[in-house]
N, C-alpha and C. Protein backbone atom coordinates (compact mmCIF):
# COMPACT_ATOMS: atom_id res chain seq x y z
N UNK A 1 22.65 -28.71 28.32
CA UNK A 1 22.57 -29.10 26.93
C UNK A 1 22.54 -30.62 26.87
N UNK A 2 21.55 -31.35 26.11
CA UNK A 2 21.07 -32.80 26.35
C UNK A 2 21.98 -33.77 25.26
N UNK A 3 22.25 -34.75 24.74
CA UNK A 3 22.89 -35.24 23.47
C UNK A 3 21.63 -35.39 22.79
N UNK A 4 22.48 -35.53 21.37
CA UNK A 4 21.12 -35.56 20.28
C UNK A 4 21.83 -36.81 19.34
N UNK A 5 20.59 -37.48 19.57
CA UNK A 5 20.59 -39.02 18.66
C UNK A 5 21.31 -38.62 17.06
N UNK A 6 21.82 -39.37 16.38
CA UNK A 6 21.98 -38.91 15.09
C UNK A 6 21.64 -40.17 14.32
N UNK A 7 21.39 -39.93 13.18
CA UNK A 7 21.15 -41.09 12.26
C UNK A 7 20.13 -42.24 13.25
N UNK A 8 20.29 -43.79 13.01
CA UNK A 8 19.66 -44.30 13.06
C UNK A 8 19.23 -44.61 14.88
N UNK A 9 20.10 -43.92 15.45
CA UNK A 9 20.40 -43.53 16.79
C UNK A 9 19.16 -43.31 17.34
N UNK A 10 18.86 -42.26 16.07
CA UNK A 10 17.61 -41.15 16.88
C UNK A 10 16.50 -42.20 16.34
N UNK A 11 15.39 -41.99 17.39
CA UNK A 11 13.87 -42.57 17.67
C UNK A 11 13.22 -42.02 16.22
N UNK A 12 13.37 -41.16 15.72
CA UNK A 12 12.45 -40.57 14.73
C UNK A 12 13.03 -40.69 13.47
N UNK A 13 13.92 -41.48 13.60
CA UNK A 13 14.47 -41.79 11.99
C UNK A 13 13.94 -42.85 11.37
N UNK A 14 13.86 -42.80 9.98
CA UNK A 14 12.95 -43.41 8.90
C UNK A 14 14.00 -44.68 8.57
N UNK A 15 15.12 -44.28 8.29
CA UNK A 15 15.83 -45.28 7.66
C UNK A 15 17.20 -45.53 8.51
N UNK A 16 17.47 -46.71 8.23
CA UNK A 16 18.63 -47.15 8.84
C UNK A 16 20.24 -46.96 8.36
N UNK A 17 20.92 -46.63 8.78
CA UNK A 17 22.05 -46.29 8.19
C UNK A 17 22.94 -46.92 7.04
N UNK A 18 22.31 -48.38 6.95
CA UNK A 18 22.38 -49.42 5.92
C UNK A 18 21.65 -48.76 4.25
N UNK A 19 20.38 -48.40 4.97
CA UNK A 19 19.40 -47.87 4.09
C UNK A 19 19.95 -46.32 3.30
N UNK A 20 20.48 -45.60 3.95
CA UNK A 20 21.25 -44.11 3.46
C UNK A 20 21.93 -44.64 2.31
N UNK A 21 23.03 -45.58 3.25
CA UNK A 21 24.00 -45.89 2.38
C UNK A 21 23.70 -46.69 1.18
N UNK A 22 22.77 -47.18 0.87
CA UNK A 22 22.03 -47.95 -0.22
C UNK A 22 21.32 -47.16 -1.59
N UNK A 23 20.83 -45.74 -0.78
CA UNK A 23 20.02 -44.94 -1.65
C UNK A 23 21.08 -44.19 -2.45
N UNK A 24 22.73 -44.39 -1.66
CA UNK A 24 23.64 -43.16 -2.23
C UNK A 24 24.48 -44.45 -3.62
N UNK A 25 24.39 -45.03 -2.93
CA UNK A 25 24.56 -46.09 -3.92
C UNK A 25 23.69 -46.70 -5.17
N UNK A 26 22.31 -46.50 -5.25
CA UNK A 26 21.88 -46.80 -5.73
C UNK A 26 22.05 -45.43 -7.30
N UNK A 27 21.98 -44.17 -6.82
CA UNK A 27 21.85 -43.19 -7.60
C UNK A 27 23.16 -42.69 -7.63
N UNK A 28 24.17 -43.31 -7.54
CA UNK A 28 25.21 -43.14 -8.16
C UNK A 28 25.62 -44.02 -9.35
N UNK A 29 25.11 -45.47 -8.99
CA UNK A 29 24.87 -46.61 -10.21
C UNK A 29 25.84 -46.15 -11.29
N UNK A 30 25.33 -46.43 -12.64
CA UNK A 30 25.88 -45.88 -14.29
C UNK A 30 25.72 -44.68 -14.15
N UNK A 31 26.75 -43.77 -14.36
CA UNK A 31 26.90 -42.53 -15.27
C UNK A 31 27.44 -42.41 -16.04
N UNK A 32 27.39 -43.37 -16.87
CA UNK A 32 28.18 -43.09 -18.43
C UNK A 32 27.10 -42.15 -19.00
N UNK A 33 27.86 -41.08 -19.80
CA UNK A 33 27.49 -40.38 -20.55
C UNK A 33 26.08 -40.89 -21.65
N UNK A 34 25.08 -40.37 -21.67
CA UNK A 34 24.42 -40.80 -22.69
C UNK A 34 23.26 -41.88 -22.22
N UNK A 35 23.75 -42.60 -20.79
CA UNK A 35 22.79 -43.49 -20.36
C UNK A 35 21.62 -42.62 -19.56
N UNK A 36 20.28 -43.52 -19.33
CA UNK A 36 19.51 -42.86 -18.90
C UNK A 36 19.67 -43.55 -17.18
N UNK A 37 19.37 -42.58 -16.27
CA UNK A 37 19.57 -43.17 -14.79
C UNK A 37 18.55 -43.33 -14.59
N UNK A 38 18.46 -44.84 -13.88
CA UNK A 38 17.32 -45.66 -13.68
C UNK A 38 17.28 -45.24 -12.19
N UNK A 39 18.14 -44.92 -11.44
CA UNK A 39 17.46 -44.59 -10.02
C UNK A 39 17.45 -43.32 -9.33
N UNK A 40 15.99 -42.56 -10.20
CA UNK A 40 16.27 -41.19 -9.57
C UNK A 40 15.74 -41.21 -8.61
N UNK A 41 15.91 -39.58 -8.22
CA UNK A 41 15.11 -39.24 -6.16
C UNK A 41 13.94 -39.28 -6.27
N UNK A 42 12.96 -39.52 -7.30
CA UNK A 42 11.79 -40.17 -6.98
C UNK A 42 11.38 -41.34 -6.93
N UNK A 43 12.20 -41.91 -7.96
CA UNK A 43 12.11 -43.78 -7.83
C UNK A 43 12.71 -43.93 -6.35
N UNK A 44 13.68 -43.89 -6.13
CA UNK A 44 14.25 -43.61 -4.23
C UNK A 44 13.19 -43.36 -3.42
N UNK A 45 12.61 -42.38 -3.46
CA UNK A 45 11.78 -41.38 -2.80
C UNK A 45 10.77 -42.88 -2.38
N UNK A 46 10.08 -43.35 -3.58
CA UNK A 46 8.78 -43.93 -3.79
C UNK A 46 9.55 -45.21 -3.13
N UNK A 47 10.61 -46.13 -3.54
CA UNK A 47 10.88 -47.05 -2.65
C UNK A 47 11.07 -47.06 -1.22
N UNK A 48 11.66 -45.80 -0.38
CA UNK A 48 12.04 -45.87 0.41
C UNK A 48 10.88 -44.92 1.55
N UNK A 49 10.16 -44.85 0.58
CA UNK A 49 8.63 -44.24 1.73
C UNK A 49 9.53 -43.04 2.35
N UNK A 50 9.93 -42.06 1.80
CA UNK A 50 10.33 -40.91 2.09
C UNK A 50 10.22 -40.11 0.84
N UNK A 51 10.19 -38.53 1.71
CA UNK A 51 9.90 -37.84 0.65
C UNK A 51 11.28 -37.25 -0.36
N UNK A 52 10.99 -36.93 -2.26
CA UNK A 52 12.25 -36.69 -2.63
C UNK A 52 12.77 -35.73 -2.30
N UNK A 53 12.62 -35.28 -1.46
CA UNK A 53 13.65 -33.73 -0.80
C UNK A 53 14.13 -34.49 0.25
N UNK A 54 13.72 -35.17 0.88
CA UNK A 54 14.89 -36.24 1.70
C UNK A 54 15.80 -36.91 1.31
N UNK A 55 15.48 -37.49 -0.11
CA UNK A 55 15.90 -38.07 -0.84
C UNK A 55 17.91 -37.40 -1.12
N UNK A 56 17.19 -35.67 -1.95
CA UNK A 56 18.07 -34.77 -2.01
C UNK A 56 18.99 -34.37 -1.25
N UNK A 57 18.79 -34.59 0.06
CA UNK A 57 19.07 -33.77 1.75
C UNK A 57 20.66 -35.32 1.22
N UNK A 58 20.18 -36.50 1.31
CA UNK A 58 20.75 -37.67 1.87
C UNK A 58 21.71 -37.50 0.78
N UNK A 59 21.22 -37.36 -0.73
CA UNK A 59 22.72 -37.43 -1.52
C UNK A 59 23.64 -36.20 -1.52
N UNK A 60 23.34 -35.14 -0.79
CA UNK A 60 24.08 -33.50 -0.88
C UNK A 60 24.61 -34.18 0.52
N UNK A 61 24.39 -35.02 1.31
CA UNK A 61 25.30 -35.21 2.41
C UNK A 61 24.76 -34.14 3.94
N UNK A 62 23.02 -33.35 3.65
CA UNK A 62 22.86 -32.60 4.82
C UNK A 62 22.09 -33.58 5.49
N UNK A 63 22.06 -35.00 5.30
CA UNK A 63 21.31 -35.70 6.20
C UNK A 63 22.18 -36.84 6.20
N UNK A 64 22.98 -37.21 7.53
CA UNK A 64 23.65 -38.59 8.00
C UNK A 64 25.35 -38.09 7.03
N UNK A 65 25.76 -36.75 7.02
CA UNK A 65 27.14 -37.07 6.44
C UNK A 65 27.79 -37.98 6.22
């Protein structure tokens, strides 16, 4: 059984672990009630040249816990 790279570790990762932590931050921003959120998983998606189901994966925590 071989080790397996994780996060920015691995060769085939898009974003840097700086970068995760930026996107979870970014779309957590304002949630006051009533405001509109300026950084959804497609605005994410579209900045970060990934797709928004990656987007999704990264804030549910199944990508880079």
């Amino acid at each position: 059984m071989g080790l397996t790279s994780y996060g920015e570790n691995n060769p085939n990762a898009k974003l840097t672990d700086s970068e995760v932590e930026l996107i979870r931050t970014l779309y957590a921003g304002d949630t006051t009630p009533g405001t509109k959120r300026f950084w959804t998983a497609k605005i994410l998606a579209q900045k970060f040249e990934i797709s928004e189901r990656q987007v999704h994966y990264i804030l549910r925590g199944d990508r880079r816990p």
